[in-house]
C-alpha atoms as a PDB file:
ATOM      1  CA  UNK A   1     109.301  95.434 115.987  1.00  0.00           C
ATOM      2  CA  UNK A   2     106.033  96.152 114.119  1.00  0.00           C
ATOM      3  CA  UNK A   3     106.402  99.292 113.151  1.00  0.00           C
ATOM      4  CA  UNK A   4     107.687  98.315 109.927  1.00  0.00           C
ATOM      5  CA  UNK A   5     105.064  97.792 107.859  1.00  0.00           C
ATOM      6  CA  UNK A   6     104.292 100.104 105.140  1.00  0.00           C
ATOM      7  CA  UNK A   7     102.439 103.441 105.966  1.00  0.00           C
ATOM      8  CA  UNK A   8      99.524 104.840 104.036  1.00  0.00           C
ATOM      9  CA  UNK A   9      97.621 105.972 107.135  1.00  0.00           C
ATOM     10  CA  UNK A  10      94.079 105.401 105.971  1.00  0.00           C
ATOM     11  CA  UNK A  11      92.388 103.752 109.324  1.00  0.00           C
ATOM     12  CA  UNK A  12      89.377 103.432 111.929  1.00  0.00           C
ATOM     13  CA  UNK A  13      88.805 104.864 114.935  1.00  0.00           C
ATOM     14  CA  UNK A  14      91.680 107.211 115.945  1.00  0.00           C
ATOM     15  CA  UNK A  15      90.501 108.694 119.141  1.00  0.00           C
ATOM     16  CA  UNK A  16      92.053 111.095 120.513  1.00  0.00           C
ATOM     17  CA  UNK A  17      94.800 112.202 117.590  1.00  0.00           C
ATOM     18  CA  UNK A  18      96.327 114.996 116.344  1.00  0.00           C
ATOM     19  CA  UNK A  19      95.342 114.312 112.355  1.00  0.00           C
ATOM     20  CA  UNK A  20      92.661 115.255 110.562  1.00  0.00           C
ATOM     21  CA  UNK A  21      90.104 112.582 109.510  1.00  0.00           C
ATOM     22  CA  UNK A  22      86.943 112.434 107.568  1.00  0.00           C
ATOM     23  CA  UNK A  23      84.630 109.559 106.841  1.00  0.00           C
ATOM     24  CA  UNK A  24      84.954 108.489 103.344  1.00  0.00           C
ATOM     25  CA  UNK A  25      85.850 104.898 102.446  1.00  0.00           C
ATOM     26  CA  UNK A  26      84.565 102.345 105.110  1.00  0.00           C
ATOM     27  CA  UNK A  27      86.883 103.191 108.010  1.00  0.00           C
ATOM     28  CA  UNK A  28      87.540 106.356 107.721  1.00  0.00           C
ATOM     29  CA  UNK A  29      90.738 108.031 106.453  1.00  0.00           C
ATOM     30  CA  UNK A  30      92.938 110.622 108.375  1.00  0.00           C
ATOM     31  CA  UNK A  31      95.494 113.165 106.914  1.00  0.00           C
ATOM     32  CA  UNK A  32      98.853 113.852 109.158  1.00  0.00           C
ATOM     33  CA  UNK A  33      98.973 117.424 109.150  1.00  0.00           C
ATOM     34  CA  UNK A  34     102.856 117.696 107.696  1.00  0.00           C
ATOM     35  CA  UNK A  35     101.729 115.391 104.113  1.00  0.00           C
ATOM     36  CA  UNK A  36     100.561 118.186 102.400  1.00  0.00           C
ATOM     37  CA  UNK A  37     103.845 120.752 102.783  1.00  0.00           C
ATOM     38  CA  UNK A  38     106.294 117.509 102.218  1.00  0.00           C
ATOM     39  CA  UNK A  39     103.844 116.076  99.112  1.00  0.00           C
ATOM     40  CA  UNK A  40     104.608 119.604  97.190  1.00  0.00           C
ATOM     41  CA  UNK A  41     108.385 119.613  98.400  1.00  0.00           C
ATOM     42  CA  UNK A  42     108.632 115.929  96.321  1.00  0.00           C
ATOM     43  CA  UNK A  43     107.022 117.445  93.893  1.00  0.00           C
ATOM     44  CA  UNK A  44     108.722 120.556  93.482  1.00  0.00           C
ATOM     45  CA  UNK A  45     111.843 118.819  93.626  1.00  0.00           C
ATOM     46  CA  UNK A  46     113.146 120.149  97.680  1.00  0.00           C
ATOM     47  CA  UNK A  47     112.281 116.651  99.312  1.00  0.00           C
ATOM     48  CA  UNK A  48     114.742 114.025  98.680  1.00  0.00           C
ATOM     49  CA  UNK A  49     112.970 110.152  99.172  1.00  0.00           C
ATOM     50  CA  UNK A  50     114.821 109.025 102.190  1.00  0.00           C
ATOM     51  CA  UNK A  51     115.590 105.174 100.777  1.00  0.00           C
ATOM     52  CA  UNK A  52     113.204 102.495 102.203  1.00  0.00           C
ATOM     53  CA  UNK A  53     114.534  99.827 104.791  1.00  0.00           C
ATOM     54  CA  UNK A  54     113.790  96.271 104.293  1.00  0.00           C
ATOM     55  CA  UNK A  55     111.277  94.445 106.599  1.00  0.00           C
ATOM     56  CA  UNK A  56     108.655  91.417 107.050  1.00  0.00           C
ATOM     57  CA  UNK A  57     106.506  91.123 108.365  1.00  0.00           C
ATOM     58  CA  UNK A  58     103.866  87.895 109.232  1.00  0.00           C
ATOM     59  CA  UNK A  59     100.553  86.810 108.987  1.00  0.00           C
ATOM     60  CA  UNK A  60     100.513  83.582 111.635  1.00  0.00           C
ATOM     61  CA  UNK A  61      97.660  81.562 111.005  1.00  0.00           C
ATOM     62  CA  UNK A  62      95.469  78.781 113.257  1.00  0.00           C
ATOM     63  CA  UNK A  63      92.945  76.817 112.328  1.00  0.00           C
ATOM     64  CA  UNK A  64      89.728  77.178 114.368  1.00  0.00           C
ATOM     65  CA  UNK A  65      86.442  75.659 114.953  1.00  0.00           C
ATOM     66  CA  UNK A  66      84.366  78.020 112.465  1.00  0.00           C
ATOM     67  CA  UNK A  67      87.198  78.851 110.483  1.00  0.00           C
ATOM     68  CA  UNK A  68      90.933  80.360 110.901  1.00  0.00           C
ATOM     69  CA  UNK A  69      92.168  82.847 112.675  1.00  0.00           C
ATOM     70  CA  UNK A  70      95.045  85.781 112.490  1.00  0.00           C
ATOM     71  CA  UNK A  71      97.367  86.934 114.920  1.00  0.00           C
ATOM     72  CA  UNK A  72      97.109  90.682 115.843  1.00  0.00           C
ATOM     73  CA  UNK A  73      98.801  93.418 118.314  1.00  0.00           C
ATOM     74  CA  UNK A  74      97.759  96.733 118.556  1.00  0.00           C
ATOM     75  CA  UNK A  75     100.310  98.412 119.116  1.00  0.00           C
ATOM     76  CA  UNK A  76     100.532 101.081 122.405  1.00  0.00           C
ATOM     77  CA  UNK A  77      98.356 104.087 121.858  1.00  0.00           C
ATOM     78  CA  UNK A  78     101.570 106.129 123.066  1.00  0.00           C
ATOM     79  CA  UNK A  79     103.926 105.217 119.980  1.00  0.00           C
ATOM     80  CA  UNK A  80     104.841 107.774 117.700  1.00  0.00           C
ATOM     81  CA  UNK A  81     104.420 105.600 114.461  1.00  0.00           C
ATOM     82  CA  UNK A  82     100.501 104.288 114.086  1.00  0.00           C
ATOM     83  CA  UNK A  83      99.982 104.210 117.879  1.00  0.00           C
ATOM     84  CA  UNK A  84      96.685 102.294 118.785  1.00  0.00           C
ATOM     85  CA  UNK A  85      96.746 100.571 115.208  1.00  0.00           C
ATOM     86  CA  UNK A  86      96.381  96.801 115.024  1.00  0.00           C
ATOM     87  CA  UNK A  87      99.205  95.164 112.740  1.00  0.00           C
ATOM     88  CA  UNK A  88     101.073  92.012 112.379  1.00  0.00           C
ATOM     89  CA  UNK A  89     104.670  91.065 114.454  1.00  0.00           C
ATOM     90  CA  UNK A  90     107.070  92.086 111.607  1.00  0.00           C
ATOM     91  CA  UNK A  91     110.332  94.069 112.036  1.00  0.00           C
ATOM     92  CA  UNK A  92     112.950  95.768 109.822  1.00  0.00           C
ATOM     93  CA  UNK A  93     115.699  93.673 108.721  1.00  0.00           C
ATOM     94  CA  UNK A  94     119.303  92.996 110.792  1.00  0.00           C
ATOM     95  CA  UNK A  95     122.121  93.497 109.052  1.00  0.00           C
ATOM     96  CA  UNK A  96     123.533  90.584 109.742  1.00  0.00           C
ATOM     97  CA  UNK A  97     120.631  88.688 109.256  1.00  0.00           C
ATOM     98  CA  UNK A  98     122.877  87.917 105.690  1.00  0.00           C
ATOM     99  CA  UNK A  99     125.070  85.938 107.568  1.00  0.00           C
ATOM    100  CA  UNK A 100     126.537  83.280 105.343  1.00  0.00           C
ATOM    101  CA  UNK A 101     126.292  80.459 108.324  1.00  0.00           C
ATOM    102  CA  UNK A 102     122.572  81.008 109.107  1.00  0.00           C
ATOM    103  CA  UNK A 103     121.158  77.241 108.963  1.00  0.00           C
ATOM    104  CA  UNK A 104     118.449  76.782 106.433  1.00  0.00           C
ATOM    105  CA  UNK A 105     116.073  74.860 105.432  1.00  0.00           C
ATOM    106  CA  UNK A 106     113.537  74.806 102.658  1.00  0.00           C
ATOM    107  CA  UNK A 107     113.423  76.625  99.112  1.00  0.00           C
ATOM    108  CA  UNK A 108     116.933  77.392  98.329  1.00  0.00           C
ATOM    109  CA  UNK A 109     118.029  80.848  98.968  1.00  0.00           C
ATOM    110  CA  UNK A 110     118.222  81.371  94.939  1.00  0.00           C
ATOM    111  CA  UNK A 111     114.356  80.252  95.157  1.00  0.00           C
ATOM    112  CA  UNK A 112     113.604  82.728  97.791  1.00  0.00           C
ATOM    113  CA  UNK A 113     115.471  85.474  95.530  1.00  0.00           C
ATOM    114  CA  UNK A 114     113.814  84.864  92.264  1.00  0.00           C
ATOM    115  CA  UNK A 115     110.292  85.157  94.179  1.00  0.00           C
ATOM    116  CA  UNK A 116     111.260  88.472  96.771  1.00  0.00           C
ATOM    117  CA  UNK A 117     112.941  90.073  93.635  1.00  0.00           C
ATOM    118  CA  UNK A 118     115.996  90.589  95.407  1.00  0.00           C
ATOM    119  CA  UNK A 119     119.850  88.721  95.295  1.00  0.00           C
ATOM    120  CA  UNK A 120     120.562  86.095  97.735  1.00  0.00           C
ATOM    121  CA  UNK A 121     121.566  87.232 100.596  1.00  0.00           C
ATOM    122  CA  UNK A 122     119.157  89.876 100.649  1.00  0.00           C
ATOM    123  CA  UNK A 123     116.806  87.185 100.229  1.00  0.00           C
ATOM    124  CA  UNK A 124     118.113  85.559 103.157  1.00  0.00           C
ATOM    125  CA  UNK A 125     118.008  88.529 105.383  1.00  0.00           C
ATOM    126  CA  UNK A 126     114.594  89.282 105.137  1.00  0.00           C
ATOM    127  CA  UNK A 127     113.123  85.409 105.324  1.00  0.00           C
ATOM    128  CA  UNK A 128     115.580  85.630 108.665  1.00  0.00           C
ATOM    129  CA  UNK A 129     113.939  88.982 109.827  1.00  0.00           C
ATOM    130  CA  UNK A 130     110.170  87.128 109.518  1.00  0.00           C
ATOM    131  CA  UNK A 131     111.158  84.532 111.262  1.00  0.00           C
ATOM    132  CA  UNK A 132     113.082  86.232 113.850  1.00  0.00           C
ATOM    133  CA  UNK A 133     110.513  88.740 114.346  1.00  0.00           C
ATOM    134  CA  UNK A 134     107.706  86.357 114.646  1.00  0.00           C
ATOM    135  CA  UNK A 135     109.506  84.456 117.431  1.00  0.00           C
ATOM    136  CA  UNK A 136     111.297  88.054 119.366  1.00  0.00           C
ATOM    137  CA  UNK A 137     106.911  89.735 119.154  1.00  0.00           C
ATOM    138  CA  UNK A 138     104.813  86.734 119.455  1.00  0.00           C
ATOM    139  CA  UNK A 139     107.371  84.576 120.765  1.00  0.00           C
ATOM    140  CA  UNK A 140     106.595  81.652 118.060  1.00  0.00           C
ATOM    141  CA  UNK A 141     109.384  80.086 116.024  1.00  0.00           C
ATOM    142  CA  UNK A 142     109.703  78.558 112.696  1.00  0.00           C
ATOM    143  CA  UNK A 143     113.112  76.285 112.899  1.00  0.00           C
ATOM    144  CA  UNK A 144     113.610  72.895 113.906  1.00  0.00           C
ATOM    145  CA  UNK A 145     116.012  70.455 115.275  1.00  0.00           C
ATOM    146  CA  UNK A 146     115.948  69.100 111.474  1.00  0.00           C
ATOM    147  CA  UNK A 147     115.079  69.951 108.170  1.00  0.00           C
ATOM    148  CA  UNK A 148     111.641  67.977 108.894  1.00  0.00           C
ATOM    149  CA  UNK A 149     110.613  69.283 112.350  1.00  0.00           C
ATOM    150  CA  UNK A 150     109.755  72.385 114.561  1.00  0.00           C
ATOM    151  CA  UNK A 151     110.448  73.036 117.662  1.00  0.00           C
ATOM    152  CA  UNK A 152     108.103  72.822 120.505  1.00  0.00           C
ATOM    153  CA  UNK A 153     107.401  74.554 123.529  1.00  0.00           C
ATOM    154  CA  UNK A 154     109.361  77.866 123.403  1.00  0.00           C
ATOM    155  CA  UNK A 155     108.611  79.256 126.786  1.00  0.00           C
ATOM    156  CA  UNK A 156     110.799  79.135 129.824  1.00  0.00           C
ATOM    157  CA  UNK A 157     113.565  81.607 131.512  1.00  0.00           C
ATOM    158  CA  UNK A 158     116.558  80.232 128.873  1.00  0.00           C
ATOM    159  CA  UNK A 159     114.407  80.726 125.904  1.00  0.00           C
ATOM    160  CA  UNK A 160     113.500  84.201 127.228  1.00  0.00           C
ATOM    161  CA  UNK A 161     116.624  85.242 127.852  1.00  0.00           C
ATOM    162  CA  UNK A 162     117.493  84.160 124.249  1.00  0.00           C
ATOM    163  CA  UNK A 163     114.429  86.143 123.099  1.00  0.00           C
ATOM    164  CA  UNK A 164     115.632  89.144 124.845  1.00  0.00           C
ATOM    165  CA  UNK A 165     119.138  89.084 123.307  1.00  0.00           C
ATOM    166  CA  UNK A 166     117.567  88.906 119.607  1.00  0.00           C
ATOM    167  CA  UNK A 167     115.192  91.995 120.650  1.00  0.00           C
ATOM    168  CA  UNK A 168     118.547  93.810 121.789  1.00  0.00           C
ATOM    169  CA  UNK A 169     120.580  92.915 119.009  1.00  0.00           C
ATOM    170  CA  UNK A 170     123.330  91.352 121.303  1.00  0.00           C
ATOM    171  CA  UNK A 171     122.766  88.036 119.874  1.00  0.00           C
ATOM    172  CA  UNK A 172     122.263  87.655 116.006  1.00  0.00           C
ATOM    173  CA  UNK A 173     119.767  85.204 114.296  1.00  0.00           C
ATOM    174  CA  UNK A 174     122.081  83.022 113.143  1.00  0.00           C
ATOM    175  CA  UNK A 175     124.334  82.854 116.383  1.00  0.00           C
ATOM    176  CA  UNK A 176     120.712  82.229 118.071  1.00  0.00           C
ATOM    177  CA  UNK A 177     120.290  79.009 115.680  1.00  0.00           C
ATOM    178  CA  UNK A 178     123.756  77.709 116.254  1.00  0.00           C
ATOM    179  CA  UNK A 179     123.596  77.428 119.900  1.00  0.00           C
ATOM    180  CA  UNK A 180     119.950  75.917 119.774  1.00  0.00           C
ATOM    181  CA  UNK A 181     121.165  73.567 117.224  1.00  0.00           C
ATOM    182  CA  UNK A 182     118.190  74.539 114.923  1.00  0.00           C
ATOM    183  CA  UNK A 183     117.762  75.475 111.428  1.00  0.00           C
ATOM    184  CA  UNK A 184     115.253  78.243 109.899  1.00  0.00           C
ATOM    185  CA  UNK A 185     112.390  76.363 108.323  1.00  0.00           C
ATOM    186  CA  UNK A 186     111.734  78.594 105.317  1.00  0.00           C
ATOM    187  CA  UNK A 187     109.455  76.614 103.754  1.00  0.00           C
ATOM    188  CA  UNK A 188     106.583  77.141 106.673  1.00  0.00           C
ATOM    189  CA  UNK A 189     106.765  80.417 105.129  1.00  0.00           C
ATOM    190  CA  UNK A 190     104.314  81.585 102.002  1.00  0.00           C
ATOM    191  CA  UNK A 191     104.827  85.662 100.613  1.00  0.00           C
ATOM    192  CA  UNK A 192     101.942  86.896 100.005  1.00  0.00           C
ATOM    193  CA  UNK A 193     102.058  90.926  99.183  1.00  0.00           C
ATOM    194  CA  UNK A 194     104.675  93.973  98.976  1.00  0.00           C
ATOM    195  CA  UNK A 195     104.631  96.915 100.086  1.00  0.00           C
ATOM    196  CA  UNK A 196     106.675 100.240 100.342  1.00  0.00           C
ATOM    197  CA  UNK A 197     105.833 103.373 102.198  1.00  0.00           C
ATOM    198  CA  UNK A 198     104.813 106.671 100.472  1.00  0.00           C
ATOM    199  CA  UNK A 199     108.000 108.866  99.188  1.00  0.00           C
ATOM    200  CA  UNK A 200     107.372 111.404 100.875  1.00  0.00           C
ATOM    201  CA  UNK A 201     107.403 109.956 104.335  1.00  0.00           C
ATOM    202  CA  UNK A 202     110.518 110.517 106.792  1.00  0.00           C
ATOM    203  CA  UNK A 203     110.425 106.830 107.900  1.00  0.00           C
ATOM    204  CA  UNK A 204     110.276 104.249 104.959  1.00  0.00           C
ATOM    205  CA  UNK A 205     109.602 100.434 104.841  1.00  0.00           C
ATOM    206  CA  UNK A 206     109.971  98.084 101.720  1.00  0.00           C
ATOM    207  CA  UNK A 207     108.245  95.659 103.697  1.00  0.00           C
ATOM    208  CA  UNK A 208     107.259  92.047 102.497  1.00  0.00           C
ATOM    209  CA  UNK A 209     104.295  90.078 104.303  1.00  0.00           C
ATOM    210  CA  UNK A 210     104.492  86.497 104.344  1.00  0.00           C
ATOM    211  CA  UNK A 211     102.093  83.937 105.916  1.00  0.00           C
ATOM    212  CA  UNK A 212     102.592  81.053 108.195  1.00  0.00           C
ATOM    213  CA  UNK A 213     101.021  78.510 110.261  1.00  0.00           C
ATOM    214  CA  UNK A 214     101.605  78.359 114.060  1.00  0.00           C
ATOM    215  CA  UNK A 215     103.385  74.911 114.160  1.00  0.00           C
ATOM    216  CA  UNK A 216     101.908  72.376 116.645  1.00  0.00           C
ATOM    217  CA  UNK A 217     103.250  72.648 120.519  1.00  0.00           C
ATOM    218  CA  UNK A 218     103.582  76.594 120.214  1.00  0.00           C
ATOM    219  CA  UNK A 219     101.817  79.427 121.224  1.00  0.00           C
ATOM    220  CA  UNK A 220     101.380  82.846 121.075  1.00  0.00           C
ATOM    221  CA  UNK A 221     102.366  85.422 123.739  1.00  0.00           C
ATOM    222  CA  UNK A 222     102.530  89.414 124.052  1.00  0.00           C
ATOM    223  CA  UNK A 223     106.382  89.340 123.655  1.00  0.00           C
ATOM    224  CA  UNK A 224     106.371  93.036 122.327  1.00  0.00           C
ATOM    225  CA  UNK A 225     107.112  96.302 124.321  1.00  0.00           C
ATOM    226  CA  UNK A 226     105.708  97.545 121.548  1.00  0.00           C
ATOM    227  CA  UNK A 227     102.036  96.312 122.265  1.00  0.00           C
ATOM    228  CA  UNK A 228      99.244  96.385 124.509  1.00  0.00           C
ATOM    229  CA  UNK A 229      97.408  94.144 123.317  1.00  0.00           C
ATOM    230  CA  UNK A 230      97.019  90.827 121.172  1.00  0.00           C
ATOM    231  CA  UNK A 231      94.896  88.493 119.714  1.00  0.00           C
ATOM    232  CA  UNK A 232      93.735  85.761 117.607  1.00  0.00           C
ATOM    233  CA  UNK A 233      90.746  87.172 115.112  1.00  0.00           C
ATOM    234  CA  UNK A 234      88.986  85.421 112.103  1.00  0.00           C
ATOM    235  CA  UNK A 235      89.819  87.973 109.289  1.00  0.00           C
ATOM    236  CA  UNK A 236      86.452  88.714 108.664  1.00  0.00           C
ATOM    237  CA  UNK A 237      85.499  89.393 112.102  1.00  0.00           C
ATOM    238  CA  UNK A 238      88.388  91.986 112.063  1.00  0.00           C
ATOM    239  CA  UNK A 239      87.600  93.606 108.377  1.00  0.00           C
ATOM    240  CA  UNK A 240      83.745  93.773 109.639  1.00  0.00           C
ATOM    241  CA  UNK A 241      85.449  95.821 112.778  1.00  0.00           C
ATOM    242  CA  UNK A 242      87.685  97.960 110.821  1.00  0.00           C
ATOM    243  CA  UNK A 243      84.586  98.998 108.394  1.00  0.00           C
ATOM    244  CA  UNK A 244      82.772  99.834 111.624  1.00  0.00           C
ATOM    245  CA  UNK A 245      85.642 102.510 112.697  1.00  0.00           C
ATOM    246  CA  UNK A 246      86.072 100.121 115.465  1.00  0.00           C
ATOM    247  CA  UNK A 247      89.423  98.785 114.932  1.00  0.00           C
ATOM    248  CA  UNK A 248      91.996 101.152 113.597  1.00  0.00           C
ATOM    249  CA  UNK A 249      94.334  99.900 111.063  1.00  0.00           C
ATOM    250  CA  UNK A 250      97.064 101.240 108.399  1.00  0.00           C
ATOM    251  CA  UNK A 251      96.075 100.106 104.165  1.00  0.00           C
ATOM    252  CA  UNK A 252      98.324  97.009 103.973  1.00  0.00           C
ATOM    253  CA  UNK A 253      96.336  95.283 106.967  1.00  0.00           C
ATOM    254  CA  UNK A 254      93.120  96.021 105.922  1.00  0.00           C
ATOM    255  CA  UNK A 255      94.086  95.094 102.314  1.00  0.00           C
ATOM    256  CA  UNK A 256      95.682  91.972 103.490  1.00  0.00           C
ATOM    257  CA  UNK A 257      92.804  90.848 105.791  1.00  0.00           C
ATOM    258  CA  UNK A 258      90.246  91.529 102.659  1.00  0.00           C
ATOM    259  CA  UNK A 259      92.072  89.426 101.066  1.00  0.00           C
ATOM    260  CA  UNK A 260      92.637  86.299 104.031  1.00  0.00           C
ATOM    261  CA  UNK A 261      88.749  86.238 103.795  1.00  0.00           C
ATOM    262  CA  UNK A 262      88.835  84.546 100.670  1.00  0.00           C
ATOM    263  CA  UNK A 263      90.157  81.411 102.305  1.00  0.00           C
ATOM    264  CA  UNK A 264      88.090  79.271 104.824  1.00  0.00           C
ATOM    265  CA  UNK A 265      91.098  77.697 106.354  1.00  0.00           C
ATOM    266  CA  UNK A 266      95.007  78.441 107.112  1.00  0.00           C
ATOM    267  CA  UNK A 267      95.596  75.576 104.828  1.00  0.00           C
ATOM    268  CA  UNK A 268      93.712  76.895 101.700  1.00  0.00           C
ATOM    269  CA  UNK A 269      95.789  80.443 102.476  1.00  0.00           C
ATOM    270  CA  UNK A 270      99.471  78.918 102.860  1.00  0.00           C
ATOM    271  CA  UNK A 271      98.321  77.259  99.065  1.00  0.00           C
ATOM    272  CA  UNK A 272      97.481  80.471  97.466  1.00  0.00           C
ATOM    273  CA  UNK A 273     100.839  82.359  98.014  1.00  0.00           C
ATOM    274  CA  UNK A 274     102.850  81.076  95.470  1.00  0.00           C
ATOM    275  CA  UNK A 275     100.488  82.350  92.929  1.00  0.00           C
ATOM    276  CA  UNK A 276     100.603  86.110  94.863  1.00  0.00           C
ATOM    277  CA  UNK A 277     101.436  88.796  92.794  1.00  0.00           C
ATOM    278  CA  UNK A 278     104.942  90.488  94.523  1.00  0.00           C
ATOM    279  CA  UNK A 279     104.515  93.835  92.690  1.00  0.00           C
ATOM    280  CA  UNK A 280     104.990  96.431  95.449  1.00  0.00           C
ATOM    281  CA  UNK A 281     102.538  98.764  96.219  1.00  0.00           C
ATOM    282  CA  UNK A 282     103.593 102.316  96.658  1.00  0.00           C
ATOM    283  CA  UNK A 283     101.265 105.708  96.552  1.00  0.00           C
ATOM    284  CA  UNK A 284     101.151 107.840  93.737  1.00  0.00           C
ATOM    285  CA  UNK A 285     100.152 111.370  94.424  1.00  0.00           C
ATOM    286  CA  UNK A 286      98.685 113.857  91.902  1.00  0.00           C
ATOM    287  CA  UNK A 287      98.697 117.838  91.964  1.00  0.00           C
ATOM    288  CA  UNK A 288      95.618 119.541  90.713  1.00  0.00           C
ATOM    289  CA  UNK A 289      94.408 123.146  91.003  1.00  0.00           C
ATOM    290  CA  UNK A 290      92.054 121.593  93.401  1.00  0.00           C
ATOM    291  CA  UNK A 291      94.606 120.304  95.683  1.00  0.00           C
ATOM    292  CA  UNK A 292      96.195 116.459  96.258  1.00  0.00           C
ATOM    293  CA  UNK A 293      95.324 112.885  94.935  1.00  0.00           C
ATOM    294  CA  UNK A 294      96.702 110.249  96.664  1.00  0.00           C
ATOM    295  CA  UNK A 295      95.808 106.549  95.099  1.00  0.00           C
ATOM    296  CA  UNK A 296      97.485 103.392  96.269  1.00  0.00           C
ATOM    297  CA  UNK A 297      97.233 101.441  92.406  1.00  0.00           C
ATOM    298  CA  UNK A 298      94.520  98.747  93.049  1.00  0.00           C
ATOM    299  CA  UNK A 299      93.260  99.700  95.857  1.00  0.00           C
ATOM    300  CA  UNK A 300      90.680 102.475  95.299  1.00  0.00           C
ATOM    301  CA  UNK A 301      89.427 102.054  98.573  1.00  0.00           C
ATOM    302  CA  UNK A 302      92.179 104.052  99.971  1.00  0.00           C
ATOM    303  CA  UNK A 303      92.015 107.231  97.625  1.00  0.00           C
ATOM    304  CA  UNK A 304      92.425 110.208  99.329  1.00  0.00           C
ATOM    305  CA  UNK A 305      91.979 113.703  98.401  1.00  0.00           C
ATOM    306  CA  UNK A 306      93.421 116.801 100.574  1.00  0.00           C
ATOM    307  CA  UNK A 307      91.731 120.289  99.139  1.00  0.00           C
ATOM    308  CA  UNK A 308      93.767 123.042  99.334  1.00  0.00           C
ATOM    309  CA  UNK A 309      93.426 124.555 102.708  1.00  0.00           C
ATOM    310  CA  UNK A 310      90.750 122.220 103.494  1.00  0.00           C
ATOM    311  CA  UNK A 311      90.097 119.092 105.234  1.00  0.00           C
ATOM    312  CA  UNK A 312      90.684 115.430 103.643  1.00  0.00           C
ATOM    313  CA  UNK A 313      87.770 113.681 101.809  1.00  0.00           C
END
């Protein structure tokens, strides 16, 4: 499901929405109408953080003739949570996704929890929900027969209906390996940032991105109800959209894709995340006699002000 990457709502082109939106950083910005009211009630001490779920979410990579390219879906212009933005397949985390059978492969799970920050099994869970998420939204899977391969072709009516049962939660990850006879290749996997939705938000994400390259013999397919559309899009083409208001997108893809233009292949990307600094990025709001601050630490592109009783600049 890719709704789960952290919110900070600065984007392009909205059309038709209900927020209000200046211009402002490259972009544009927009302002849901309820952060004001609920930024005071944190601050006042009347909101109480609702506690962040756990997600991934994945940056899948290809190699292309002028470049590389990232995979995209913009998600339906009808959702409730950044409808008509362009993200990255990602989900929140299954609870059983810390199933002590799920077959592994790669950095130890001990490995994987000294880099996410987290304990084992937690670690576990959300390396399962990337890779689950990447193969249930773009149907693409990172697990092999052996320690040493990946799986090919992943189309066909018995691999959809497998597909289907993750999406519906009536077959678990690590039931889904078993019967394939696979195991989760963890080390086609690179983290590359963290990041956690605002406080004062009523649906939270502690959501970690990780990159990957689409293995040889697979391909990518609209697999998502939640999507209209996908595609494959060399990061700067899609940062030189965004800063045209032409492609509307939420901080931590914008931020991300800033950075993916660094690299001049997938190759040179996968390389640099083990040197990725994992500390999360969360908002931090300030209260003035002018009105609100909002400043994602690093990131300056994204400050927003609010006026009181005015509009956002």
């Amino acid at each position: 499901m890719a709704n789960a990457q952290a919110d900070g709502r600065a984007g392009g082109r909205t059309g038709d929405r209900s927020e209000s939106r200046t211009g402002g950083p490259a972009g544009g910005q927009w302002c849901p109408p309820e952060w004001p009211e609920r930024i005071r009630a944190l601050a006042d001490g009347t909101l109480v953080p609702v506690t962040p779920k756990r997600a991934a979410t994945v940056m899948l990579l290809k190699d292309a003739d002028d470049g590389y390219a990232v995979h995209m879906l913009r998600r339906r212009a009808s959702m409730a949570f950044a409808g008509g933005a362009y993200a990255y397949p990602g989900g929140g985390v299954d609870p059983r996704d810390d199933d002590l059978h799920v077959r592994w492969a790669g950095p130890t799970r001990a490995w994987w929890a000294d880099r996410l920050g987290v304990d084992d099994m937690a670690a576990q869970a959300i390396v399962c929900a990337a890779v689950r998420e990447t193969y249930e939204e773009a149907g693409v899977l990172l697990a092999g027969p052996t320690p040493d391969s990946v799986t090919g072709d992943t189309t066909g009516p018995d691999w959809e209906a497998d597909r289907v049962a993750l999406v519906a939660r009536d077959l678990s990850f690590a039931e889904f390996l078993d019967r394939r006879g696979l195991v989760l290749r963890s080390d086609l996997l690179g983290v590359w940032t963290r990041w956690i939705t605002p406080e004062f938000e009523s649906r939270r994400y502690d959501t970690w991105f990780f990159v990957a390259a689409l293995p040889e013999g697979q391909r990518t397919r609209n697999a998502s109800t939640e999507a209209d559309r996908t595609v494959w899009i060399a990061p700067r083409e899609a940062v030189a959209a965004y800063d045209r208001s032409e492609l509307l997108m939420m901080p931590p893809t914008i931020a991300t894709l800033r950075q993916l233009t660094a690299y001049t292949t997938a190759a040179q990307a996968l390389d640099a995340a083990p040197a990725r600094d994992l500390t999360p990025v969360l908002v931090t709001t300030r209260l003035d006699e002018d009105g609100i601050v909002l400043s994602w630490p690093g990131y300056d592109e994204f400050t927003l002000h609010i006026p009181n009783g005015g509009a956002t600049t």
